[in-house]
PDB file of N, CA and C in Angstrom:
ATOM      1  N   UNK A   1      -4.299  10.124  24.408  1.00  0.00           N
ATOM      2  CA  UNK A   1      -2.889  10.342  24.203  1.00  0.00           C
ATOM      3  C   UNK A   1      -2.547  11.777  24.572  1.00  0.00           C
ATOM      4  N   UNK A   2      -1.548  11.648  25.296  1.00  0.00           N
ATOM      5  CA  UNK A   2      -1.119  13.531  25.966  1.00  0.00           C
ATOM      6  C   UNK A   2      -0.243  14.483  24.556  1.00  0.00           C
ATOM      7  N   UNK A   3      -0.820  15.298  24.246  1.00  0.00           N
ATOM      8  CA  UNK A   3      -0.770  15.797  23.034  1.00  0.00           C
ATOM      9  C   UNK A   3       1.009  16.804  23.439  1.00  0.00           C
ATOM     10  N   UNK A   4       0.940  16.426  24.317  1.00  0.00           N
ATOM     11  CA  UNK A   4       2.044  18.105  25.278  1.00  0.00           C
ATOM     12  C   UNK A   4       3.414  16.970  24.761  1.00  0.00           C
ATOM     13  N   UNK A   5       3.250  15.485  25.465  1.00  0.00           N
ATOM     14  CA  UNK A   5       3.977  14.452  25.088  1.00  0.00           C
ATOM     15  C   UNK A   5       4.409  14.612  24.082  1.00  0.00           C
ATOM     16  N   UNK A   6       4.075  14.062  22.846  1.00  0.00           N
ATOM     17  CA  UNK A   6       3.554  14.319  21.529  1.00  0.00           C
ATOM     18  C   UNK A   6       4.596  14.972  21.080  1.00  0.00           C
ATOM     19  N   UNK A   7       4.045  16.253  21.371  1.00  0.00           N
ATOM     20  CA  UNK A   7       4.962  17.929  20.855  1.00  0.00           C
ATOM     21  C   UNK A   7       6.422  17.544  20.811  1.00  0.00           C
ATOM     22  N   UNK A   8       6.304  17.482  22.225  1.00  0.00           N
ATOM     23  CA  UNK A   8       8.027  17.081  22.592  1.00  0.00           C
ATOM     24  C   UNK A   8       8.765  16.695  22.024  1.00  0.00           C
ATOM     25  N   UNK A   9       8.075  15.181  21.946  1.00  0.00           N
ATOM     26  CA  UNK A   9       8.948  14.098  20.990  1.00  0.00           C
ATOM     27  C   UNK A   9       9.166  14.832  19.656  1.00  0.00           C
ATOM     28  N   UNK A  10       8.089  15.213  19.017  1.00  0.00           N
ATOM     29  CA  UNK A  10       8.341  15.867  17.445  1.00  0.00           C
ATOM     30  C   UNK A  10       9.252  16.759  17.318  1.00  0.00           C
ATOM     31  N   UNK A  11       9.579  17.351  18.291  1.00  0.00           N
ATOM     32  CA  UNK A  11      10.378  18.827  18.627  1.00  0.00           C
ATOM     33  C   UNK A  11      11.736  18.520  18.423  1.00  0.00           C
ATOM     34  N   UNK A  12      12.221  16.907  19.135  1.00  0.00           N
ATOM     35  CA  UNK A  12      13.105  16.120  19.601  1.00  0.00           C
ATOM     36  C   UNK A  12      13.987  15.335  18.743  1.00  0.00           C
ATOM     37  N   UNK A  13      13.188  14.735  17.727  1.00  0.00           N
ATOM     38  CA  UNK A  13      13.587  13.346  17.118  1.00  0.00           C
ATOM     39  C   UNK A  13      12.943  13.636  16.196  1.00  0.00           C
ATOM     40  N   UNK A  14      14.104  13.348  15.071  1.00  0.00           N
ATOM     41  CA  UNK A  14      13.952  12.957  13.358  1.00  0.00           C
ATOM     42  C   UNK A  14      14.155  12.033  12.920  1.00  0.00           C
ATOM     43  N   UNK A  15      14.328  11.081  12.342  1.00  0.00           N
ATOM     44  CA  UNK A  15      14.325   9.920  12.023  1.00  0.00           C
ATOM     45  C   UNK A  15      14.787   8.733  12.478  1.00  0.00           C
ATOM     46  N   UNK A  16      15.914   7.888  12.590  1.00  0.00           N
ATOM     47  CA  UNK A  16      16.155   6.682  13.625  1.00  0.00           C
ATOM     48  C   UNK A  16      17.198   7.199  14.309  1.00  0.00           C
ATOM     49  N   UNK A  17      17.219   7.205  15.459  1.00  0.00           N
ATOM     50  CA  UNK A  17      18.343   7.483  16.560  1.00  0.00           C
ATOM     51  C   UNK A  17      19.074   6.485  16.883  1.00  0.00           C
ATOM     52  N   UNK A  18      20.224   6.248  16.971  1.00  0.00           N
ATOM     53  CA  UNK A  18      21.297   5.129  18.365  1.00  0.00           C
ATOM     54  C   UNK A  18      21.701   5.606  19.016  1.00  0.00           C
ATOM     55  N   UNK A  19      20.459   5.204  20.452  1.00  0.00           N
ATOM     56  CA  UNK A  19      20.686   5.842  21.600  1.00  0.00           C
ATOM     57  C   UNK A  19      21.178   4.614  22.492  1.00  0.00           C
ATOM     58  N   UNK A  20      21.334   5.391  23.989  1.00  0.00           N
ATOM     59  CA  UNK A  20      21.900   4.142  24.957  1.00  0.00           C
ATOM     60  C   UNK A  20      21.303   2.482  24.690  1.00  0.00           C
ATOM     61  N   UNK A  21      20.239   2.579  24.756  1.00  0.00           N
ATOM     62  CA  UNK A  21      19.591   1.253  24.767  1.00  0.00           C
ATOM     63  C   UNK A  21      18.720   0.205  23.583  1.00  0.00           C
ATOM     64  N   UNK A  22      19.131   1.260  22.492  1.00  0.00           N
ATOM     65  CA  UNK A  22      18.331   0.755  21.405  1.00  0.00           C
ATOM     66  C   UNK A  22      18.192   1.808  20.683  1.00  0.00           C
ATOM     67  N   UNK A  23      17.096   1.638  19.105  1.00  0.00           N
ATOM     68  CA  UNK A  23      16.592   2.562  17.980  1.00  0.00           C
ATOM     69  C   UNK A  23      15.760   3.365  18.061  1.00  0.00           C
ATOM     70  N   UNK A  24      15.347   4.948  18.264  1.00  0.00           N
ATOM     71  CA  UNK A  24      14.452   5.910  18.437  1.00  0.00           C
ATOM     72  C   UNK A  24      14.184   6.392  16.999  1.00  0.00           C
ATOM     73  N   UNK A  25      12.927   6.179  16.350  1.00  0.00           N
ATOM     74  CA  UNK A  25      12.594   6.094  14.896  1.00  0.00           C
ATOM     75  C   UNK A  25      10.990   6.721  14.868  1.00  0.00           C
ATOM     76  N   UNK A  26      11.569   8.425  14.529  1.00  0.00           N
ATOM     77  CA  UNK A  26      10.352   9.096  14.302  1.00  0.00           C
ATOM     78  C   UNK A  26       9.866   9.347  12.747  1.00  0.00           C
ATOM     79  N   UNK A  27       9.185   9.163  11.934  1.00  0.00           N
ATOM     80  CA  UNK A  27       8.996   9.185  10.850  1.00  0.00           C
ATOM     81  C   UNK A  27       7.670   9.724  10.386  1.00  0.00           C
ATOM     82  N   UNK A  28       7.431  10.266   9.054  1.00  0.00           N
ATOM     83  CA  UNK A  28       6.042  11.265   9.090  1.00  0.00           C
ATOM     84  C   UNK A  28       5.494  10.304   7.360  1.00  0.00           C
ATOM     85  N   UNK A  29       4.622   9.844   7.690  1.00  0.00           N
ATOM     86  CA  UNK A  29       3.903   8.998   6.673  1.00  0.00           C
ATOM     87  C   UNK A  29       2.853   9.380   6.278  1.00  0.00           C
ATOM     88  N   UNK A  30       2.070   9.231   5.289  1.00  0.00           N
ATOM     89  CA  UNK A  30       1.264   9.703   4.504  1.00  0.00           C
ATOM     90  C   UNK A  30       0.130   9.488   5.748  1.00  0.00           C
ATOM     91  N   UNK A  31      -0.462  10.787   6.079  1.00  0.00           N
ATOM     92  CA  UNK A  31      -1.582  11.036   6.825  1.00  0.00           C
ATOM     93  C   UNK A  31      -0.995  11.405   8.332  1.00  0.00           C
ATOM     94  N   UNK A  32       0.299  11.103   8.579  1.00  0.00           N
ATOM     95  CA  UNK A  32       0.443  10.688  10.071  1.00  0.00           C
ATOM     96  C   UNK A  32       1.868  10.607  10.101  1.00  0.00           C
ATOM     97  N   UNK A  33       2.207   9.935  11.140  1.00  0.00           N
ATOM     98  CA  UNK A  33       3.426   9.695  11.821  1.00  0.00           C
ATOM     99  C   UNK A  33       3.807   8.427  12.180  1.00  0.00           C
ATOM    100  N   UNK A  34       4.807   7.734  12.665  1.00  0.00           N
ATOM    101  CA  UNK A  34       5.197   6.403  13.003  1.00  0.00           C
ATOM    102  C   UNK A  34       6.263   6.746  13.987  1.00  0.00           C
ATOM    103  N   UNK A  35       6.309   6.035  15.044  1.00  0.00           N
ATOM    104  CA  UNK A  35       7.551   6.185  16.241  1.00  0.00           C
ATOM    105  C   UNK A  35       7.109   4.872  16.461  1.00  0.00           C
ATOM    106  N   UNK A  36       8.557   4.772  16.834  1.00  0.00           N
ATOM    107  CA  UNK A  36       9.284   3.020  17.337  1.00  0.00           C
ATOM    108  C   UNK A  36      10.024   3.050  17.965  1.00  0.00           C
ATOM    109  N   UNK A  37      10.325   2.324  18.795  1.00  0.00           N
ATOM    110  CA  UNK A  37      11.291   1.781  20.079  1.00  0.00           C
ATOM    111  C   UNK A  37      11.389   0.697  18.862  1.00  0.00           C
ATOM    112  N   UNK A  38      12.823   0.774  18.545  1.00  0.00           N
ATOM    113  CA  UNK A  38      13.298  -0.521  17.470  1.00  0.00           C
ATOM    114  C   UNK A  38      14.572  -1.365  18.497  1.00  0.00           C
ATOM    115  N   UNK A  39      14.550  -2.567  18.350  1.00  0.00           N
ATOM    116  CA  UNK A  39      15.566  -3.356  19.173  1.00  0.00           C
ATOM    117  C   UNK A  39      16.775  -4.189  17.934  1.00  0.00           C
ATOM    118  N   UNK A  40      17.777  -4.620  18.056  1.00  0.00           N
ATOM    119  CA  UNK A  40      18.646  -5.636  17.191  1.00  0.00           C
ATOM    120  C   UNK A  40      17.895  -6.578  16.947  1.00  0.00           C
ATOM    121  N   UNK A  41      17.736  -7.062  15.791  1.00  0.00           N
ATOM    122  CA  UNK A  41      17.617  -8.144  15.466  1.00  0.00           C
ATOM    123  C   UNK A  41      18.827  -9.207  15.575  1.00  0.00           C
ATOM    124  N   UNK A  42      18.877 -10.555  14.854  1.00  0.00           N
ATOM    125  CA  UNK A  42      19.803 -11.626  15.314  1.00  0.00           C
ATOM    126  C   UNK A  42      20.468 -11.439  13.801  1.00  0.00           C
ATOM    127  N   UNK A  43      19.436 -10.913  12.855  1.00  0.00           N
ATOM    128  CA  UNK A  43      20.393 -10.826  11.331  1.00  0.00           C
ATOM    129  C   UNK A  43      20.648  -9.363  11.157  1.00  0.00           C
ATOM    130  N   UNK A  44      20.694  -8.474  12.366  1.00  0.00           N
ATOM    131  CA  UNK A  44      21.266  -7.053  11.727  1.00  0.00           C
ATOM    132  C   UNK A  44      19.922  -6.052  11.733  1.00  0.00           C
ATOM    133  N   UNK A  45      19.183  -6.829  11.319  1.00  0.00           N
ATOM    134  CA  UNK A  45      17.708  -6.081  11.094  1.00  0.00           C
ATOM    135  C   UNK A  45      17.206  -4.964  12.438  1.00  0.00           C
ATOM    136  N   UNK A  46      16.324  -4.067  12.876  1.00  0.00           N
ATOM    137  CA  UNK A  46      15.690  -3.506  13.733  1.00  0.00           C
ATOM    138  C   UNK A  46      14.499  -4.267  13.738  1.00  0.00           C
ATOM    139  N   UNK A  47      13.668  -4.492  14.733  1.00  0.00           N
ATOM    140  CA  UNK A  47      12.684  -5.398  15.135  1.00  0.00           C
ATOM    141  C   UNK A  47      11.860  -4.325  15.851  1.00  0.00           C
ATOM    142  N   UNK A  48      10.562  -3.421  15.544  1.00  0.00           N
ATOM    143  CA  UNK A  48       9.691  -3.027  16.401  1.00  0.00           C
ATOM    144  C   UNK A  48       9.560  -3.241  18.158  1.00  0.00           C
ATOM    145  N   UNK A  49       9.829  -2.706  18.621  1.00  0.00           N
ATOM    146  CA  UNK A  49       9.629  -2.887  20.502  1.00  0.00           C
ATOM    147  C   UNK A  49       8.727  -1.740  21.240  1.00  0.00           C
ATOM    148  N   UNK A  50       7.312  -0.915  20.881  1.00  0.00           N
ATOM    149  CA  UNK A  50       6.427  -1.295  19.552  1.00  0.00           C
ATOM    150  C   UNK A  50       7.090  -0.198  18.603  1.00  0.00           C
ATOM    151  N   UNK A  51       5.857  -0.225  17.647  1.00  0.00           N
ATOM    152  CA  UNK A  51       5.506   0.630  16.849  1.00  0.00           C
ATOM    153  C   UNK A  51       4.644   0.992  16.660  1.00  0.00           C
ATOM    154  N   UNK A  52       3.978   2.593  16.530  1.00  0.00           N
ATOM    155  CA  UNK A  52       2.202   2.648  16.881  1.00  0.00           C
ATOM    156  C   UNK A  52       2.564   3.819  15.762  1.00  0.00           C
ATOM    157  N   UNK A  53       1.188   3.582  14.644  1.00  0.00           N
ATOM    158  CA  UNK A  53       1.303   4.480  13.713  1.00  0.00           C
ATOM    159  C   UNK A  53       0.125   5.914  14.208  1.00  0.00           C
ATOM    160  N   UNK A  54       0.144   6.922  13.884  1.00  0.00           N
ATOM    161  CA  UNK A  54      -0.250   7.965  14.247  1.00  0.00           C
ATOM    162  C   UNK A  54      -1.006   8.442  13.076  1.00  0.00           C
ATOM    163  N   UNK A  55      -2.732   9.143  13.055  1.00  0.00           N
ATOM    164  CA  UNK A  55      -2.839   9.634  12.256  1.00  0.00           C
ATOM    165  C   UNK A  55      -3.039  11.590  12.833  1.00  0.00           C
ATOM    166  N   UNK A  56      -2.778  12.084  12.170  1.00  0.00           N
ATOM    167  CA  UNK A  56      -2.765  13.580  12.103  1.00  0.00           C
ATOM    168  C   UNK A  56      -4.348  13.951  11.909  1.00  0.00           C
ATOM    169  N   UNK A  57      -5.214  14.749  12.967  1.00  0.00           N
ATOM    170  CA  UNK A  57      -6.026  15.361  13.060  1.00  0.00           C
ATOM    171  C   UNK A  57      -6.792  16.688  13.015  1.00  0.00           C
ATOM    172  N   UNK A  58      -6.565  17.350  12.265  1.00  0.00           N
ATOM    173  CA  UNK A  58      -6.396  18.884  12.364  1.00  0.00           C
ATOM    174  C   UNK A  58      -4.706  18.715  13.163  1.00  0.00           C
ATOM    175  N   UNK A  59      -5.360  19.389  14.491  1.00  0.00           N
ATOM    176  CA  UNK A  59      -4.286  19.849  15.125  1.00  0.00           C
ATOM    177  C   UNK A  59      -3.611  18.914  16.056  1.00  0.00           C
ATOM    178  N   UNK A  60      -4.265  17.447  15.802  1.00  0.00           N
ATOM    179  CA  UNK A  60      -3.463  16.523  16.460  1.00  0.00           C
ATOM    180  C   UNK A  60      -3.447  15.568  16.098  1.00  0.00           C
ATOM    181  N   UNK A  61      -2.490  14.535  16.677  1.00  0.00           N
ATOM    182  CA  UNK A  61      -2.295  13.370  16.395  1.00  0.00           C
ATOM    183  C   UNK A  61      -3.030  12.354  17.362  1.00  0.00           C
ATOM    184  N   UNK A  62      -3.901  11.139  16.406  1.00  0.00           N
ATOM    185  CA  UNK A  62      -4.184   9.973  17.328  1.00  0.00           C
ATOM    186  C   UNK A  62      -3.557   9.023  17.073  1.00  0.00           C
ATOM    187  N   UNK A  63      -3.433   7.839  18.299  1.00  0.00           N
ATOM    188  CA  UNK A  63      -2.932   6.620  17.877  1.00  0.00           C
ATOM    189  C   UNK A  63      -4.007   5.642  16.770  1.00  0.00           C
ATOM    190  N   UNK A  64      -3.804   5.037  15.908  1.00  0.00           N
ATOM    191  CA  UNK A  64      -4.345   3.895  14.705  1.00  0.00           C
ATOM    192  C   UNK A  64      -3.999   2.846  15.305  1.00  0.00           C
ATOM    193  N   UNK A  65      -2.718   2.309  14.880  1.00  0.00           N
ATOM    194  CA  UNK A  65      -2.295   1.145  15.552  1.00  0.00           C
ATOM    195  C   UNK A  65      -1.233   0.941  16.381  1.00  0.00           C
ATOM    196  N   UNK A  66      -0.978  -0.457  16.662  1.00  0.00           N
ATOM    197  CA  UNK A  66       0.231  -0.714  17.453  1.00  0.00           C
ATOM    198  C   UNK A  66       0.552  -2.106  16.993  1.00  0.00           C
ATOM    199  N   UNK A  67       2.289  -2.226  16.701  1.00  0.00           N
ATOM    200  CA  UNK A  67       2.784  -3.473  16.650  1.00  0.00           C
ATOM    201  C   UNK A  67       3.977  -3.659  17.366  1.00  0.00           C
ATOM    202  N   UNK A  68       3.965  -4.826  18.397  1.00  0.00           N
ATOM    203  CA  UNK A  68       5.214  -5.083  19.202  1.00  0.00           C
ATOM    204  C   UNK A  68       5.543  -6.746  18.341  1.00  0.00           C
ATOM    205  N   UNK A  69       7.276  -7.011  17.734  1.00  0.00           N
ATOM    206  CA  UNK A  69       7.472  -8.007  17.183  1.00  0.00           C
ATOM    207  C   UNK A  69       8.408  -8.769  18.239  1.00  0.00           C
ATOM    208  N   UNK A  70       8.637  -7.963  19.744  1.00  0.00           N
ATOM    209  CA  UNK A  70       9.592  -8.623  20.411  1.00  0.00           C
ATOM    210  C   UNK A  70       8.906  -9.416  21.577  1.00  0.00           C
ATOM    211  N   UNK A  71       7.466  -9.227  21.589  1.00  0.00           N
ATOM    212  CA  UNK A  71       6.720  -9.845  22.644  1.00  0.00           C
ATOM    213  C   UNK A  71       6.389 -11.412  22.137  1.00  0.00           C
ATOM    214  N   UNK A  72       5.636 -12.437  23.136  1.00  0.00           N
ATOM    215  CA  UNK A  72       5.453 -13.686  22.583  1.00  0.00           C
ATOM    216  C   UNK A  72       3.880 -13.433  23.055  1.00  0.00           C
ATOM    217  N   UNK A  73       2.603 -13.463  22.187  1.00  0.00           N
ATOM    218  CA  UNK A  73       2.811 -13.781  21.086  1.00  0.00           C
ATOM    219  C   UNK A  73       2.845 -12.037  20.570  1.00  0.00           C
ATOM    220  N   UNK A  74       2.973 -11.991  19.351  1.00  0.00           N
ATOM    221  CA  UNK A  74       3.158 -10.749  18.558  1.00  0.00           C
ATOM    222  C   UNK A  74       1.896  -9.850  18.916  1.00  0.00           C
ATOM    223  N   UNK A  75       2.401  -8.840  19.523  1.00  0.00           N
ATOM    224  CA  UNK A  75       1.264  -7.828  19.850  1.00  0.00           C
ATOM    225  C   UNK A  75       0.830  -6.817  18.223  1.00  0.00           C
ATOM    226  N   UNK A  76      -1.236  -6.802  18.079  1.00  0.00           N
ATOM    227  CA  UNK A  76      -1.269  -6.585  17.243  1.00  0.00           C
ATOM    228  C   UNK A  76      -2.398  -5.891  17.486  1.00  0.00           C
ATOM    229  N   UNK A  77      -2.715  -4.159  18.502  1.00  0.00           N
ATOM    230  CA  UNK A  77      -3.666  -3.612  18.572  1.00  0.00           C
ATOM    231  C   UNK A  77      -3.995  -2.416  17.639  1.00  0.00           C
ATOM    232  N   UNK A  78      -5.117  -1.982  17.388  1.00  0.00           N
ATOM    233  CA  UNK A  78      -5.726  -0.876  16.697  1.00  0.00           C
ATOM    234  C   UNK A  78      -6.853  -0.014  17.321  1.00  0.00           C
ATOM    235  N   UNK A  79      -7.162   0.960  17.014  1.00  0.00           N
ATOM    236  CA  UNK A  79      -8.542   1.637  17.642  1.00  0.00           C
ATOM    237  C   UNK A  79      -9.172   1.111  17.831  1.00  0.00           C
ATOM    238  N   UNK A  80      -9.597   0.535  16.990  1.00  0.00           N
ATOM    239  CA  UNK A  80     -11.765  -0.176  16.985  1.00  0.00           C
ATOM    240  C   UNK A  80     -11.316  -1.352  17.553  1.00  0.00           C
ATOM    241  N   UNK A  81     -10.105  -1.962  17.889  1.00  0.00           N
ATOM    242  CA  UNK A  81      -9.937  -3.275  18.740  1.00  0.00           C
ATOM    243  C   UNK A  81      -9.798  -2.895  20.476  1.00  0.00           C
ATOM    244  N   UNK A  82      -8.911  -1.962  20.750  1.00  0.00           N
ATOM    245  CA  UNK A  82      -8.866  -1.966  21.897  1.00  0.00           C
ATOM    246  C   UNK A  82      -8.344  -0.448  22.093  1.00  0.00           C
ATOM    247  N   UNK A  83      -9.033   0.475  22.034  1.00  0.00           N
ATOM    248  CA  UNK A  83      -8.923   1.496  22.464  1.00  0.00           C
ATOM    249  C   UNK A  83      -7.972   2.253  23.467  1.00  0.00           C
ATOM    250  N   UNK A  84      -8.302   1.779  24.821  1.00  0.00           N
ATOM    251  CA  UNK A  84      -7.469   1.959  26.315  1.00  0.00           C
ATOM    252  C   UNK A  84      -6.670   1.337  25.937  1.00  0.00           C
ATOM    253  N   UNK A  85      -5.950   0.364  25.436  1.00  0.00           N
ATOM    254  CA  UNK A  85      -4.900  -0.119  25.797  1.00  0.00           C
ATOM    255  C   UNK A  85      -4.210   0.644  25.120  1.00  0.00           C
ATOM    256  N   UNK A  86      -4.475   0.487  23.590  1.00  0.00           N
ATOM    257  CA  UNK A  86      -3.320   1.643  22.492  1.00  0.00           C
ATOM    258  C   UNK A  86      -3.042   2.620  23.443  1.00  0.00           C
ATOM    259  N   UNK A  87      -4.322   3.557  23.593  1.00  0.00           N
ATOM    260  CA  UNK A  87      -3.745   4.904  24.492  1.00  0.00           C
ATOM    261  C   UNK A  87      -2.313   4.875  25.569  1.00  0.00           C
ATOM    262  N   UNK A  88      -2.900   3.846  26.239  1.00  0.00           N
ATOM    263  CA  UNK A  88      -1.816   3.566  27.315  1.00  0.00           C
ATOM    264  C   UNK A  88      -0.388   3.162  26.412  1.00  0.00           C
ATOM    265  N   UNK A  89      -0.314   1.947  25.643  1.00  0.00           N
ATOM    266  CA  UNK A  89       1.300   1.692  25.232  1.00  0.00           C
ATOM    267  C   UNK A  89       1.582   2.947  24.521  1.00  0.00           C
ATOM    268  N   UNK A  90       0.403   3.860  23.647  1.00  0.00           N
ATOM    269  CA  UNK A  90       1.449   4.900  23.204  1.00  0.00           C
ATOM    270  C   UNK A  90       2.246   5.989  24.385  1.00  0.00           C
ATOM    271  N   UNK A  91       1.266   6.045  25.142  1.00  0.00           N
ATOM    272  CA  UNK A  91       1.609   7.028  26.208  1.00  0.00           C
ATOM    273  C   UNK A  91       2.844   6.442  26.947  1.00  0.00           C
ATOM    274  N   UNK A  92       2.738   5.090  27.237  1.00  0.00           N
ATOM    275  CA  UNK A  92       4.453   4.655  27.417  1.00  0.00           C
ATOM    276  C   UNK A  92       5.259   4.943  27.112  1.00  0.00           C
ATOM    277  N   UNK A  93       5.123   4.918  25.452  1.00  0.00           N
ATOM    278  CA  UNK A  93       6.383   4.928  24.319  1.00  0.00           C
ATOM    279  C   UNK A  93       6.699   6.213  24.267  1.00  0.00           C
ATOM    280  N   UNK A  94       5.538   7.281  24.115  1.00  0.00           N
ATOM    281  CA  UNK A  94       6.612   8.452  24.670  1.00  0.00           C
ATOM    282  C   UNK A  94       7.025   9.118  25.702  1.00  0.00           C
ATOM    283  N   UNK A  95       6.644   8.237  26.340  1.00  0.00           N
ATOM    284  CA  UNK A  95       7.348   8.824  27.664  1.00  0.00           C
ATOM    285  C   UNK A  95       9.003   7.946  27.450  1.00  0.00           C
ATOM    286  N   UNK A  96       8.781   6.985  26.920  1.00  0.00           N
ATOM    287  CA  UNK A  96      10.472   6.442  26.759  1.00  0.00           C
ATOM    288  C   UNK A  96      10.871   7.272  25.958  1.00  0.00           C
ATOM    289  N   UNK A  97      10.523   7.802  24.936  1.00  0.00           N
ATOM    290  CA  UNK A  97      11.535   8.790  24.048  1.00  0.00           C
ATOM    291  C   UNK A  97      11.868  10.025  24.820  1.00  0.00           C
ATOM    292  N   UNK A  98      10.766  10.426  25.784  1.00  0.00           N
ATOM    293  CA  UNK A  98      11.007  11.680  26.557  1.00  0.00           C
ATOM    294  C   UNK A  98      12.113  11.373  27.941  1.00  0.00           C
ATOM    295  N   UNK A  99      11.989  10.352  28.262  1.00  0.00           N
ATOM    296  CA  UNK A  99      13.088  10.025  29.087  1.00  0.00           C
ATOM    297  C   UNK A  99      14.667   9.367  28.999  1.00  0.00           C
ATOM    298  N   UNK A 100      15.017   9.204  27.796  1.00  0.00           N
ATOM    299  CA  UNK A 100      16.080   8.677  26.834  1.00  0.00           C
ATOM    300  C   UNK A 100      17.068  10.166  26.723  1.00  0.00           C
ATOM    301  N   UNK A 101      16.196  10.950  26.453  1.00  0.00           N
ATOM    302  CA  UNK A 101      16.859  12.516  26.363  1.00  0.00           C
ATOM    303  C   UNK A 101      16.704  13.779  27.274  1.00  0.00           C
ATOM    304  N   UNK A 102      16.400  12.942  28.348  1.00  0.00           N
ATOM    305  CA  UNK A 102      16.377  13.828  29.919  1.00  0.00           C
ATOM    306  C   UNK A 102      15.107  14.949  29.408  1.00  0.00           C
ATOM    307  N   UNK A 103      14.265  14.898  28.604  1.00  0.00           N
ATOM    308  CA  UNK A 103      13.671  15.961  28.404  1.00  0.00           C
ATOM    309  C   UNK A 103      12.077  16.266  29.012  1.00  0.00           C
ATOM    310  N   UNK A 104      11.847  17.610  29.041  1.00  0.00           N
ATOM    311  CA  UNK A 104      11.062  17.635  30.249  1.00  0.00           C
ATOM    312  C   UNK A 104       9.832  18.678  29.600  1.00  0.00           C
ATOM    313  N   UNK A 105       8.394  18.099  29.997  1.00  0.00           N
ATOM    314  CA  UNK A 105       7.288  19.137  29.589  1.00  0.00           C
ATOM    315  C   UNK A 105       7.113  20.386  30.476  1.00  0.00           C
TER     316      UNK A 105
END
């Protein structure tokens, strides 16, 4: 996970945003962090589009898990399951928060 990324976003975003295209939801949880790409639900609700929880390392953050509730079937990765892939969807996801707000490393 690109730690420079990372920074950014934290620098950027505090808690749930309504931005152009949907919910930007940075949040700091016991050990770690949580960011979500949240979408409408059909009852009002926000629906994960994912969500990858973060734990805090000394001086950085890794990805733990990942949950997407808008995919078929329900995406449901973690470290010790699939490593490369987490890396990669987190590295997606912030690059969508970094590109939502024109912002640049």
């Amino acid at each position: 996970m690109d730690q420079q990324k990372w920074l950014l976003v934290k620098k950027n975003f505090d808690g749930t945003e309504d931005l152009a295209d949907g919910y930007y939801r940075l949040r700091e949880i016991e050990g770690g962090y949580q960011i979500a790409y949240l979408v409408a639900g059909p009852c009002g609700d926000k629906n994960p589009h994912p969500e990858v929880t973060l734990k805090q390392e000394k001086e950085q953050v890794q990805p733990l898990r990942l949950q997407d509730l808008e995919v078929t079937p329900i995406l449901n990765l973690s470290k010790d399951d699939a490593p490369d892939k987490l890396e990669e969807l987190t590295d997606q996801l912030l690059d969508r928060f970094i590109r939502i707000k024109n912002l640049s490393l």
